[in-house]
PDB file of N, CA and C in Angstrom:
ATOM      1  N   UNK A   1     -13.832  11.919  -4.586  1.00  0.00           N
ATOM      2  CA  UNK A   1     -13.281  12.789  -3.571  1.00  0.00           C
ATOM      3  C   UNK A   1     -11.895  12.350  -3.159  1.00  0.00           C
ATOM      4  N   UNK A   2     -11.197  13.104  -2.520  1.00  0.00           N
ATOM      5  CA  UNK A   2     -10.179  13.166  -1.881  1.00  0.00           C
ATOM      6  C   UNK A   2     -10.144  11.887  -1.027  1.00  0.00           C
ATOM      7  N   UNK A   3      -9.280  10.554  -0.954  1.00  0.00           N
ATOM      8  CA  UNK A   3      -9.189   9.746   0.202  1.00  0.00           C
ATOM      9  C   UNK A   3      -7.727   9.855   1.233  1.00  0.00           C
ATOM     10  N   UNK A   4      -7.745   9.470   2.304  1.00  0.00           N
ATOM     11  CA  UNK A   4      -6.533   9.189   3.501  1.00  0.00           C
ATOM     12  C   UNK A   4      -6.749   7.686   3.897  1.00  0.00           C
ATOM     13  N   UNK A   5      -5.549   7.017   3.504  1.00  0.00           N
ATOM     14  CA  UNK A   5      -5.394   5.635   4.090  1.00  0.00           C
ATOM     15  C   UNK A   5      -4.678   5.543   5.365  1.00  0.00           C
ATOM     16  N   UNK A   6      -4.843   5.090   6.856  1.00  0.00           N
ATOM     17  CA  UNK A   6      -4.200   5.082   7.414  1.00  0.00           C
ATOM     18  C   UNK A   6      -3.685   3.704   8.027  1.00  0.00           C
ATOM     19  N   UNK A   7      -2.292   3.013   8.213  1.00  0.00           N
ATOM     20  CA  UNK A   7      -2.104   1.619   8.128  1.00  0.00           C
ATOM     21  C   UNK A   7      -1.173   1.904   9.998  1.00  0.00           C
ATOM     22  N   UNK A   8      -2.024   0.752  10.844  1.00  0.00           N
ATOM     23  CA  UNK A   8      -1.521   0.603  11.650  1.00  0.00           C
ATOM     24  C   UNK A   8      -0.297  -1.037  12.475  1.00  0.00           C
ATOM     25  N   UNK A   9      -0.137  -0.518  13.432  1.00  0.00           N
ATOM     26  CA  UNK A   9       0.502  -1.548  13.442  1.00  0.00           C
ATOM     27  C   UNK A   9      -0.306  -3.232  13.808  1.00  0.00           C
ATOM     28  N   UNK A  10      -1.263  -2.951  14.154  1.00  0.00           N
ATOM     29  CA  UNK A  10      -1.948  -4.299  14.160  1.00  0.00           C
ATOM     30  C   UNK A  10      -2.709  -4.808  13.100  1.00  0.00           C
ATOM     31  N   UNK A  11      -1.811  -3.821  12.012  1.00  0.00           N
ATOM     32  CA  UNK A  11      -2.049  -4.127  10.670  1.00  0.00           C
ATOM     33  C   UNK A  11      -3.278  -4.330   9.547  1.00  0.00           C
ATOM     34  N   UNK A  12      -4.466  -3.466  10.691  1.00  0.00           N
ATOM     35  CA  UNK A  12      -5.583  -2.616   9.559  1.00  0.00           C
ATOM     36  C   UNK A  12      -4.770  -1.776   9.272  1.00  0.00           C
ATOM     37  N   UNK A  13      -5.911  -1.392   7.775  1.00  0.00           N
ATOM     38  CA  UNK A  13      -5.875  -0.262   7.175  1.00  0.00           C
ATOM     39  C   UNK A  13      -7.004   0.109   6.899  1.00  0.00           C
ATOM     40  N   UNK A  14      -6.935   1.637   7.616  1.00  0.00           N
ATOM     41  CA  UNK A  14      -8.387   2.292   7.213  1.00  0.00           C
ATOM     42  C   UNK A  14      -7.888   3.371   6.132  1.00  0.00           C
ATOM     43  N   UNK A  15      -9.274   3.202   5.036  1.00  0.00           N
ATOM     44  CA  UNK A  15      -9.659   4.583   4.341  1.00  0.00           C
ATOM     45  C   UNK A  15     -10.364   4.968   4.084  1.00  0.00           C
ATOM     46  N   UNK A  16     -10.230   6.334   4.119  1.00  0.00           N
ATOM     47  CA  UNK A  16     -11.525   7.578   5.307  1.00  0.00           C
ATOM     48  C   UNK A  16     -11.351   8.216   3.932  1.00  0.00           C
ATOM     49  N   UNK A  17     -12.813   8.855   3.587  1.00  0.00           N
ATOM     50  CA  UNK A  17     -13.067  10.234   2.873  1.00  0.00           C
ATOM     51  C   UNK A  17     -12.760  11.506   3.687  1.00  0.00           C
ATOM     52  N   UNK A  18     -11.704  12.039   3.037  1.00  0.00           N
ATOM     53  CA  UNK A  18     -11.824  13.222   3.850  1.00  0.00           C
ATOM     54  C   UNK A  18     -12.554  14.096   3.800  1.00  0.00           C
ATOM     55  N   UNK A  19     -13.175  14.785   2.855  1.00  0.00           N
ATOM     56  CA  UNK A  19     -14.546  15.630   2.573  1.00  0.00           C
ATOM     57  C   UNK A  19     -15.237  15.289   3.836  1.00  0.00           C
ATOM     58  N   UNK A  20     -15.698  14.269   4.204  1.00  0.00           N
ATOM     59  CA  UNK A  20     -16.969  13.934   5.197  1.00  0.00           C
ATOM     60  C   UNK A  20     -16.465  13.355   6.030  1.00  0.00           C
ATOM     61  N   UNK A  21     -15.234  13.048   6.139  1.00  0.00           N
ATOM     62  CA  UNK A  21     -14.506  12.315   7.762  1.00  0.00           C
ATOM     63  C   UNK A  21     -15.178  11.296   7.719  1.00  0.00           C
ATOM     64  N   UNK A  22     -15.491  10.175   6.536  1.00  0.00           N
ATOM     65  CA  UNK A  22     -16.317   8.611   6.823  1.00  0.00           C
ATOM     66  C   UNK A  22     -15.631   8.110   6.426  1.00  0.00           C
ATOM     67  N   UNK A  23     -15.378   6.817   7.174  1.00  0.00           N
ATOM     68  CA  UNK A  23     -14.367   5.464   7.207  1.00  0.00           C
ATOM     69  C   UNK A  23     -15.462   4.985   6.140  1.00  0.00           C
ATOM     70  N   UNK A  24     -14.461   4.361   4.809  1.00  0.00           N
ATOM     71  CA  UNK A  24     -15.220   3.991   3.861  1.00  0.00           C
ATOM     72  C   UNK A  24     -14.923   2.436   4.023  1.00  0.00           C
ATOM     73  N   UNK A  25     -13.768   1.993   4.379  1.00  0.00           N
ATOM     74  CA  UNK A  25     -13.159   0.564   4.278  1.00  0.00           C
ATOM     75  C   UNK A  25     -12.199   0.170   4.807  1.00  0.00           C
ATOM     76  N   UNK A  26     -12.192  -0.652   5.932  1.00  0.00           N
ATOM     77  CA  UNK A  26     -11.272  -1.420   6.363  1.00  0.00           C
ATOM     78  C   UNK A  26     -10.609  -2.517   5.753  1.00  0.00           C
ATOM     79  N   UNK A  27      -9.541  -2.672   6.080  1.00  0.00           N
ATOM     80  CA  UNK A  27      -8.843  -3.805   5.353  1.00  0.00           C
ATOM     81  C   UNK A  27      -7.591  -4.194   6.096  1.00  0.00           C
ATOM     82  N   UNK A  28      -7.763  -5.816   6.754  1.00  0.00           N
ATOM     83  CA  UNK A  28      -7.142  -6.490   7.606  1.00  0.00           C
ATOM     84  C   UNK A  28      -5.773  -7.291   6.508  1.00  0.00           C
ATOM     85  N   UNK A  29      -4.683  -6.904   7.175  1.00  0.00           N
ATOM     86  CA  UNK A  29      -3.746  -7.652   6.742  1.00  0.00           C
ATOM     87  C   UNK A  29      -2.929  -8.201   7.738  1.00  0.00           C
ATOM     88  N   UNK A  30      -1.805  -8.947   7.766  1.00  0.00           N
ATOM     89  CA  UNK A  30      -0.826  -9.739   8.969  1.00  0.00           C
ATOM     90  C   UNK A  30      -0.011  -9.451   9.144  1.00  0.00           C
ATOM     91  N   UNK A  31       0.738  -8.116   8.863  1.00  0.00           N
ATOM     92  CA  UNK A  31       1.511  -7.931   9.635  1.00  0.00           C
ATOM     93  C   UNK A  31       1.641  -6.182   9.627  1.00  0.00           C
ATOM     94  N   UNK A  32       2.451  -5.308  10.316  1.00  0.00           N
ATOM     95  CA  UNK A  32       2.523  -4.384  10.756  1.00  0.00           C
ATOM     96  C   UNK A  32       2.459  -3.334   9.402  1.00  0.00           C
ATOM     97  N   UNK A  33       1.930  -2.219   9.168  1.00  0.00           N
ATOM     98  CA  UNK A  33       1.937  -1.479   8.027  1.00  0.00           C
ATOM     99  C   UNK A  33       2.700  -0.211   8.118  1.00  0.00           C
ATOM    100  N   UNK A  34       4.009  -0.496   7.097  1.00  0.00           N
ATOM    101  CA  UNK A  34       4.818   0.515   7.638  1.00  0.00           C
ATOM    102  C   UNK A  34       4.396   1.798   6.458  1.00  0.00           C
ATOM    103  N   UNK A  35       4.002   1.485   5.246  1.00  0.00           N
ATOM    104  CA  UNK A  35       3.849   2.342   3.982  1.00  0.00           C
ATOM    105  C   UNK A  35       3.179   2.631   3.433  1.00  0.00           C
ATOM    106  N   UNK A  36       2.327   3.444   2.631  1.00  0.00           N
ATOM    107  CA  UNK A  36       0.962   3.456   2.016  1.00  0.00           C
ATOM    108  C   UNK A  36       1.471   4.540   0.500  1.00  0.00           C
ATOM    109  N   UNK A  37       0.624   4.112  -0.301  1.00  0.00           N
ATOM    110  CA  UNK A  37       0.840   4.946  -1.540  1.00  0.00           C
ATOM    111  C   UNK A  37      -0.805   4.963  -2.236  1.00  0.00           C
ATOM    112  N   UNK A  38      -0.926   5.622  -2.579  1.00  0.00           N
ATOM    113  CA  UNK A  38      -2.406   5.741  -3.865  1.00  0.00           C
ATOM    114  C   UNK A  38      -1.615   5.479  -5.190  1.00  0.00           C
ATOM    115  N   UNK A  39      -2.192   5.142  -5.685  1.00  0.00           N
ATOM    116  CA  UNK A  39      -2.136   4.977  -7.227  1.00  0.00           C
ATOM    117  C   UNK A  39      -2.714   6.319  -8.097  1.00  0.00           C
ATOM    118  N   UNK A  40      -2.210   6.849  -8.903  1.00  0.00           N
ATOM    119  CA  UNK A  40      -2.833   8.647  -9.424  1.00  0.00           C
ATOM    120  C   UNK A  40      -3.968   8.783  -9.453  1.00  0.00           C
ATOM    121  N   UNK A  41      -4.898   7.112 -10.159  1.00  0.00           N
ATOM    122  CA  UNK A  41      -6.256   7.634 -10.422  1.00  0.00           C
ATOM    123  C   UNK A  41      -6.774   7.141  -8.848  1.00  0.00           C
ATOM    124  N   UNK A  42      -6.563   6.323  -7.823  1.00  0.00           N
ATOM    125  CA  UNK A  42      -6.967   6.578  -7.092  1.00  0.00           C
ATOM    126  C   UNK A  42      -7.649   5.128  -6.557  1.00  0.00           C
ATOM    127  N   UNK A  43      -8.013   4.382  -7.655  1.00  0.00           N
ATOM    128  CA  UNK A  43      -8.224   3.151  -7.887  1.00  0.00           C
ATOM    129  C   UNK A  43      -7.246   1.978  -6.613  1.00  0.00           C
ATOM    130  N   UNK A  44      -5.957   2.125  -6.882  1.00  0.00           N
ATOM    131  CA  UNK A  44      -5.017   1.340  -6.036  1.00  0.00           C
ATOM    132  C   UNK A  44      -4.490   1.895  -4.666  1.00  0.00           C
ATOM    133  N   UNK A  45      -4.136   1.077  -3.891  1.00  0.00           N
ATOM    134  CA  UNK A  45      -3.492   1.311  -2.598  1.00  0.00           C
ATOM    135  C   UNK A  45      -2.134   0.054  -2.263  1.00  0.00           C
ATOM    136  N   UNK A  46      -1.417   0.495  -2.221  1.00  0.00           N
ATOM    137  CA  UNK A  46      -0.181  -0.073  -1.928  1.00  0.00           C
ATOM    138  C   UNK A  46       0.254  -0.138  -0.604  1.00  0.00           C
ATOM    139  N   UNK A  47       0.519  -1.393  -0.187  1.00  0.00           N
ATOM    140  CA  UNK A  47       0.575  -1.485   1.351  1.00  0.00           C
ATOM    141  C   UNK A  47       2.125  -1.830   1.349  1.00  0.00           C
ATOM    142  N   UNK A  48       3.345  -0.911   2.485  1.00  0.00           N
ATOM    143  CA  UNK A  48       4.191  -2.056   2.755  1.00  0.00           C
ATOM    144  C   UNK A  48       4.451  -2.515   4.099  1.00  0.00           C
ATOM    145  N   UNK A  49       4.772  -3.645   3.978  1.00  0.00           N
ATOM    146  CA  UNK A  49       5.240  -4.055   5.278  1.00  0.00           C
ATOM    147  C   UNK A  49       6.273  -4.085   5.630  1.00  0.00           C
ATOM    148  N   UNK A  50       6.050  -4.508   7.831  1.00  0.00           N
ATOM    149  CA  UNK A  50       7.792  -4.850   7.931  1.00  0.00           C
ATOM    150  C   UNK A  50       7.784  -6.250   8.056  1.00  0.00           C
ATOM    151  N   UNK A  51       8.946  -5.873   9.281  1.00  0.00           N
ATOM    152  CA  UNK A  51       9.705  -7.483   9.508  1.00  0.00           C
ATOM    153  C   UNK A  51       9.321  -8.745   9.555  1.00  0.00           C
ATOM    154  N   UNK A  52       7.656  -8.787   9.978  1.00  0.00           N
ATOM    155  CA  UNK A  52       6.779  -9.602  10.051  1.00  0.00           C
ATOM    156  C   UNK A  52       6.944 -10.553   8.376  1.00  0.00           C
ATOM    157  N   UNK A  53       6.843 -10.064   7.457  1.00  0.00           N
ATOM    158  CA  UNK A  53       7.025 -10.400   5.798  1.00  0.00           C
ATOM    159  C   UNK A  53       7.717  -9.682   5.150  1.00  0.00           C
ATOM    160  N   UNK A  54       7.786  -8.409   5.056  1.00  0.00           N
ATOM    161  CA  UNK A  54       8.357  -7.285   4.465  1.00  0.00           C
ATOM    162  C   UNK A  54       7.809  -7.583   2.805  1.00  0.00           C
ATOM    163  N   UNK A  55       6.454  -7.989   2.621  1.00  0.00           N
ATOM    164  CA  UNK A  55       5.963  -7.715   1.339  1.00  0.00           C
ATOM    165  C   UNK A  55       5.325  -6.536   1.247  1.00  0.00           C
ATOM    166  N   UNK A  56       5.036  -6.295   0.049  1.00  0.00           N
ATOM    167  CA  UNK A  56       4.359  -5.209  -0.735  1.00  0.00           C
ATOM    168  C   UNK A  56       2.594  -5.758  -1.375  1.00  0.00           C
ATOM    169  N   UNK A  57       1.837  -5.242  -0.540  1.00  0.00           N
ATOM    170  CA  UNK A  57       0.435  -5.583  -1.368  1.00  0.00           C
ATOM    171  C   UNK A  57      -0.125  -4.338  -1.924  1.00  0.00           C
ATOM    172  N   UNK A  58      -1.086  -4.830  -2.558  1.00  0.00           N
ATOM    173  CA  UNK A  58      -1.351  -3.962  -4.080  1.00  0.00           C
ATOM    174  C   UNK A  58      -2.803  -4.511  -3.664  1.00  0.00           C
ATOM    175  N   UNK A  59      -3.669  -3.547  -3.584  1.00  0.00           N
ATOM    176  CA  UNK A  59      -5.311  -3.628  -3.015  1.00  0.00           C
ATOM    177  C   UNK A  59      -6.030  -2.436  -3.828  1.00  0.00           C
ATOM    178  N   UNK A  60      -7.032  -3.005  -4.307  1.00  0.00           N
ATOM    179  CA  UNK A  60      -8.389  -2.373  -5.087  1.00  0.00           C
ATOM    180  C   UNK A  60      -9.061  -1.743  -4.397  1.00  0.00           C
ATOM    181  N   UNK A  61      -8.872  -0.646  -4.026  1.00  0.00           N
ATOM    182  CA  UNK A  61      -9.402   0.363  -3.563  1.00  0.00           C
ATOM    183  C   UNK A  61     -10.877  -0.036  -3.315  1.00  0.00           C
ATOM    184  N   UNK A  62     -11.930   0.187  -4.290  1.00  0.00           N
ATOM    185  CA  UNK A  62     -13.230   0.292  -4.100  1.00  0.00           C
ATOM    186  C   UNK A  62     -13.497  -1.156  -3.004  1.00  0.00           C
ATOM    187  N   UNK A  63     -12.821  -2.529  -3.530  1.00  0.00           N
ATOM    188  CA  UNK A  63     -13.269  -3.227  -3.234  1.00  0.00           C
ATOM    189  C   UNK A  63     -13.103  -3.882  -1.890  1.00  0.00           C
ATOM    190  N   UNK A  64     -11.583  -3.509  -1.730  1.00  0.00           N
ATOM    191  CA  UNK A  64     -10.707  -3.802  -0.667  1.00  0.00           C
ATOM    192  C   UNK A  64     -10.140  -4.798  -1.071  1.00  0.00           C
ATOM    193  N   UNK A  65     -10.283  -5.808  -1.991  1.00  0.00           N
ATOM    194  CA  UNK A  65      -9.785  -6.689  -2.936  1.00  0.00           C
ATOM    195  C   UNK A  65      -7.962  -6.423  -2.854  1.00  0.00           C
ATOM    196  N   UNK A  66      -7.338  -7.988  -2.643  1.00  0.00           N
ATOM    197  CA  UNK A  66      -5.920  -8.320  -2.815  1.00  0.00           C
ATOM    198  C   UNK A  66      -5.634  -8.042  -4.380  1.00  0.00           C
ATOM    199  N   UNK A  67      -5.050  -6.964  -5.216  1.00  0.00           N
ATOM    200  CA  UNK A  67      -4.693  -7.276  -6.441  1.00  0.00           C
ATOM    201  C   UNK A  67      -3.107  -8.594  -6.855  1.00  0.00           C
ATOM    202  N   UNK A  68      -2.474  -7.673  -6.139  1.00  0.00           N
ATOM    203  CA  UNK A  68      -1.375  -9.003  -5.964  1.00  0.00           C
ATOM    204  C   UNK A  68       0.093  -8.391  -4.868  1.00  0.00           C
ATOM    205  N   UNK A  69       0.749  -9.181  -4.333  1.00  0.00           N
ATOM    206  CA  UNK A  69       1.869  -9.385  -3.375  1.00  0.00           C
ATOM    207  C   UNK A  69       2.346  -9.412  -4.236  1.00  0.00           C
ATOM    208  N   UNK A  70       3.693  -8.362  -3.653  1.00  0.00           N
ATOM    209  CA  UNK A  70       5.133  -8.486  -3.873  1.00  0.00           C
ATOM    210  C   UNK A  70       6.580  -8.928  -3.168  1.00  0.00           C
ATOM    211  N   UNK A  71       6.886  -9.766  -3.239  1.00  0.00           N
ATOM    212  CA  UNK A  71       8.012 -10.124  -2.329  1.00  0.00           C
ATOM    213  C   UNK A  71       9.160  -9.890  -3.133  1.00  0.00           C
ATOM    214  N   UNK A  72      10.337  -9.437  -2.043  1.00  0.00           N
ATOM    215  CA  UNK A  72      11.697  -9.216  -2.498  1.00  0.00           C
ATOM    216  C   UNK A  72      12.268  -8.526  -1.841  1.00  0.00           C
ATOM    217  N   UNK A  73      11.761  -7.758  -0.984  1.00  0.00           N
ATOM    218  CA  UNK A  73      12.818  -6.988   0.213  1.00  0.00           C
ATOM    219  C   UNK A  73      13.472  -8.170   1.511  1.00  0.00           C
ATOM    220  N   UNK A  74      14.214  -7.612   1.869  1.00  0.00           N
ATOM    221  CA  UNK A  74      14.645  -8.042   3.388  1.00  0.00           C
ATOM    222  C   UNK A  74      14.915  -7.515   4.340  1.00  0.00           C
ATOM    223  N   UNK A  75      13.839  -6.671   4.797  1.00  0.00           N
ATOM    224  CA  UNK A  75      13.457  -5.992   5.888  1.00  0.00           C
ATOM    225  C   UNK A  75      12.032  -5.330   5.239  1.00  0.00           C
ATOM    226  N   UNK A  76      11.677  -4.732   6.798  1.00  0.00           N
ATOM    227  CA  UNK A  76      10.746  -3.701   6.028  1.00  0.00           C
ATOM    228  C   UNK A  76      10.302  -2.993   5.091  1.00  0.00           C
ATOM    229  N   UNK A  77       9.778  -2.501   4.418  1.00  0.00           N
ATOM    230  CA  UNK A  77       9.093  -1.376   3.155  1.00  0.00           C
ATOM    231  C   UNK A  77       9.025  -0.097   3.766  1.00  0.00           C
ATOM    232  N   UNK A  78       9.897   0.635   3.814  1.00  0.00           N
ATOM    233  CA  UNK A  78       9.219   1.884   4.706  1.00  0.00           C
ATOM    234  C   UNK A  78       9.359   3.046   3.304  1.00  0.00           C
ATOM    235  N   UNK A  79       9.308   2.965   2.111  1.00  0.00           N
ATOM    236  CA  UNK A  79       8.782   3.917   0.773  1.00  0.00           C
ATOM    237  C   UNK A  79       7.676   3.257  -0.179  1.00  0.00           C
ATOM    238  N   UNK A  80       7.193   3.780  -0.538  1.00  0.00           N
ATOM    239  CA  UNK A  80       6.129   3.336  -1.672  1.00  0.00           C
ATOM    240  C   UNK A  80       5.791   4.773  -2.573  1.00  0.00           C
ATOM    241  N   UNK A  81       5.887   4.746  -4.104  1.00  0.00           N
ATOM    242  CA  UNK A  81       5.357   5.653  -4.857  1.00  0.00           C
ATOM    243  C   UNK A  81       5.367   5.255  -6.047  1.00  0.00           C
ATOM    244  N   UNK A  82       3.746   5.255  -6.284  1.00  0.00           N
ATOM    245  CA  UNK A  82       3.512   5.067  -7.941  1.00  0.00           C
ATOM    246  C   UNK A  82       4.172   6.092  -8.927  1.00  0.00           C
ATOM    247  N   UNK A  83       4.336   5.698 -10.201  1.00  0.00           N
ATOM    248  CA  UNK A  83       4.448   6.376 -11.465  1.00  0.00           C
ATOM    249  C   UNK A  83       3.097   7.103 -11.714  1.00  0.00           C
ATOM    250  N   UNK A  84       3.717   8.257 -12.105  1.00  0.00           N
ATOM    251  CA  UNK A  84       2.784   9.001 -12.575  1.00  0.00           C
ATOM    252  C   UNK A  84       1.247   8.663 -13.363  1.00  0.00           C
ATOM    253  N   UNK A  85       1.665   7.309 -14.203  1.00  0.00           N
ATOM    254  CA  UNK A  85       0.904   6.816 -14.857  1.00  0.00           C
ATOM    255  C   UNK A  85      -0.270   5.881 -14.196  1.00  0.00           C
ATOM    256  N   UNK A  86       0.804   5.313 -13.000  1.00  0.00           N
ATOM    257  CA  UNK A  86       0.393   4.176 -11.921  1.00  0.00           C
ATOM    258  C   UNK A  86       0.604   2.761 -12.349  1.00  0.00           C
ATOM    259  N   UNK A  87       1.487   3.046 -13.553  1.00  0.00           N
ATOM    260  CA  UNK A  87       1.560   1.545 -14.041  1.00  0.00           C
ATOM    261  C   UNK A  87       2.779   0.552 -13.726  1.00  0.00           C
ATOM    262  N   UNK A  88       3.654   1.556 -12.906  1.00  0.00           N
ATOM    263  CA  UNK A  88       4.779   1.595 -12.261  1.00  0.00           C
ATOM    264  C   UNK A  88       4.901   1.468 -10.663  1.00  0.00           C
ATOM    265  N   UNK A  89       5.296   1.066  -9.723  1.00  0.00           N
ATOM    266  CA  UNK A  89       5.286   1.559  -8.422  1.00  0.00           C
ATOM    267  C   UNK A  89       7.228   1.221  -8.140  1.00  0.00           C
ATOM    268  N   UNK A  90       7.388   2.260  -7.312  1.00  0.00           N
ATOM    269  CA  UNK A  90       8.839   2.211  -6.523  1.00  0.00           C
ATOM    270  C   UNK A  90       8.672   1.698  -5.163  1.00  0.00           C
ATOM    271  N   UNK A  91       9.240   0.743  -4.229  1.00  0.00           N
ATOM    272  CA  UNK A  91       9.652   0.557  -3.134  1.00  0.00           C
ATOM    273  C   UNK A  91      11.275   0.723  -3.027  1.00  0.00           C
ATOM    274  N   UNK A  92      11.157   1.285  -1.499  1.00  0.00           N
ATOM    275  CA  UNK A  92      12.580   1.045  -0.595  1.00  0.00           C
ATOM    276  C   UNK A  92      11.779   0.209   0.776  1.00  0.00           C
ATOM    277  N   UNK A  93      13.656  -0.232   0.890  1.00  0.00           N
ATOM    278  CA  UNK A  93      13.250  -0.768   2.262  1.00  0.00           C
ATOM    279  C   UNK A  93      14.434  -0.369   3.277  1.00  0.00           C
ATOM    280  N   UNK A  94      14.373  -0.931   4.184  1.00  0.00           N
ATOM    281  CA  UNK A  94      15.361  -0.875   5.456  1.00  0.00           C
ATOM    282  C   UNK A  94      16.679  -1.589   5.302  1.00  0.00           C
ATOM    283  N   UNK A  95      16.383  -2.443   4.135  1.00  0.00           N
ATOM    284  CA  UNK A  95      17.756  -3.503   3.548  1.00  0.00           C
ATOM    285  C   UNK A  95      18.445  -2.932   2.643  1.00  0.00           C
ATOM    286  N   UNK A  96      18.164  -1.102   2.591  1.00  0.00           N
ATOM    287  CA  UNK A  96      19.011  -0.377   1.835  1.00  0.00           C
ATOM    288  C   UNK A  96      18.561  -0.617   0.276  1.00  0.00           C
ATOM    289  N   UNK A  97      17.504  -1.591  -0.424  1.00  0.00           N
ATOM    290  CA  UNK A  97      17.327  -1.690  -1.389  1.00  0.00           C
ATOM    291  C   UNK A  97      16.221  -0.906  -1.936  1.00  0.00           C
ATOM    292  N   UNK A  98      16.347  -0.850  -3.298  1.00  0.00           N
ATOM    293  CA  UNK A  98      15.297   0.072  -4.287  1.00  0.00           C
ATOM    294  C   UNK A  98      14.787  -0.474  -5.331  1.00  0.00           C
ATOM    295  N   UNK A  99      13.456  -0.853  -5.399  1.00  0.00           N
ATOM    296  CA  UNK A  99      13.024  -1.865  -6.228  1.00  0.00           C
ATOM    297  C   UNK A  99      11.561  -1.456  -7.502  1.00  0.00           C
ATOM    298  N   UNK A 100      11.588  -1.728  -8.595  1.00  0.00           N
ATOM    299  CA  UNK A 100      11.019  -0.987  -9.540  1.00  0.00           C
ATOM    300  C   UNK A 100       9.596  -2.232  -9.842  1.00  0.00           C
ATOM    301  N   UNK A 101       8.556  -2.040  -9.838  1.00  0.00           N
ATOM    302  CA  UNK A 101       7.620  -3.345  -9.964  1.00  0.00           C
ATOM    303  C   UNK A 101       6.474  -2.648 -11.490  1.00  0.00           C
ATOM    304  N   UNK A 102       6.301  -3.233 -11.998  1.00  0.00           N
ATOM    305  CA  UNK A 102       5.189  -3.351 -13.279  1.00  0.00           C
ATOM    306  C   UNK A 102       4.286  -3.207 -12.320  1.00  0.00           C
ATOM    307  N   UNK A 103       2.867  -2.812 -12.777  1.00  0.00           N
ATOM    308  CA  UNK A 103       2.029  -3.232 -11.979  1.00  0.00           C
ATOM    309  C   UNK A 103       0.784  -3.100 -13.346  1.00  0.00           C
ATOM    310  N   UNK A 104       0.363  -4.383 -13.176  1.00  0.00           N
ATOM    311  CA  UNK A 104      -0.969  -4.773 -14.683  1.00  0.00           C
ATOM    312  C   UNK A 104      -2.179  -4.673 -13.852  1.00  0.00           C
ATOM    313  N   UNK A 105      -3.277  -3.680 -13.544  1.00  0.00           N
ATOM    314  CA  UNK A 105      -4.796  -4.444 -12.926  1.00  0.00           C
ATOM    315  C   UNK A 105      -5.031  -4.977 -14.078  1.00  0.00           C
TER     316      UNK A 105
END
């Protein structure tokens, strides 16, 4: 089904089925969540952050599982979007930069 991730600033992230409005999985991270992306098949969730780290995490959907951090901005993440394929992801940030990442599960 259809999912909605929603990332707040005390830095859960919930994602809810929308079909049935049920919180399927929480997932606690440290610092504020400025970005969210799905991955096409649906599998991945891409978190970014701000000022707190301004990394990029990469989380297994089903499991809630860390796949892996990305560091390299300097400021916040406020874009995230996979490649079509999902094997790709794009970030921007607030430091004016645009950054291209592989991404292997």
């Amino acid at each position: 089904g259809e999912l909605l991730a929603m990332g707040h600033y005390d830095g859960l992230i919930n994602i809810w089925d929308v079909a049935s409005g049920t919180l399927l999985r929480t997932i606690a991270t440290e610092a504020v969540v400025q970005s969210l992306a799905f991955s096409p098949d649906g599998s991945l969730l891409a978190t970014g952050h701000s000022y707190e780290d301004n990394l990029i995490n990469v989380w297994w959907v089903d499991a809630g599982s860390l796949l892996t951090t990305l560091p390299g901005h300097d400021a916040g993440v406020d874009f995230l979007l996979f490649s079509p394929l999902g094997d790709m992801l794009v970030s921007g940030s607030y430091d004016g930069s645009v950054r291209v990442w592989g991404i292997r599960p």
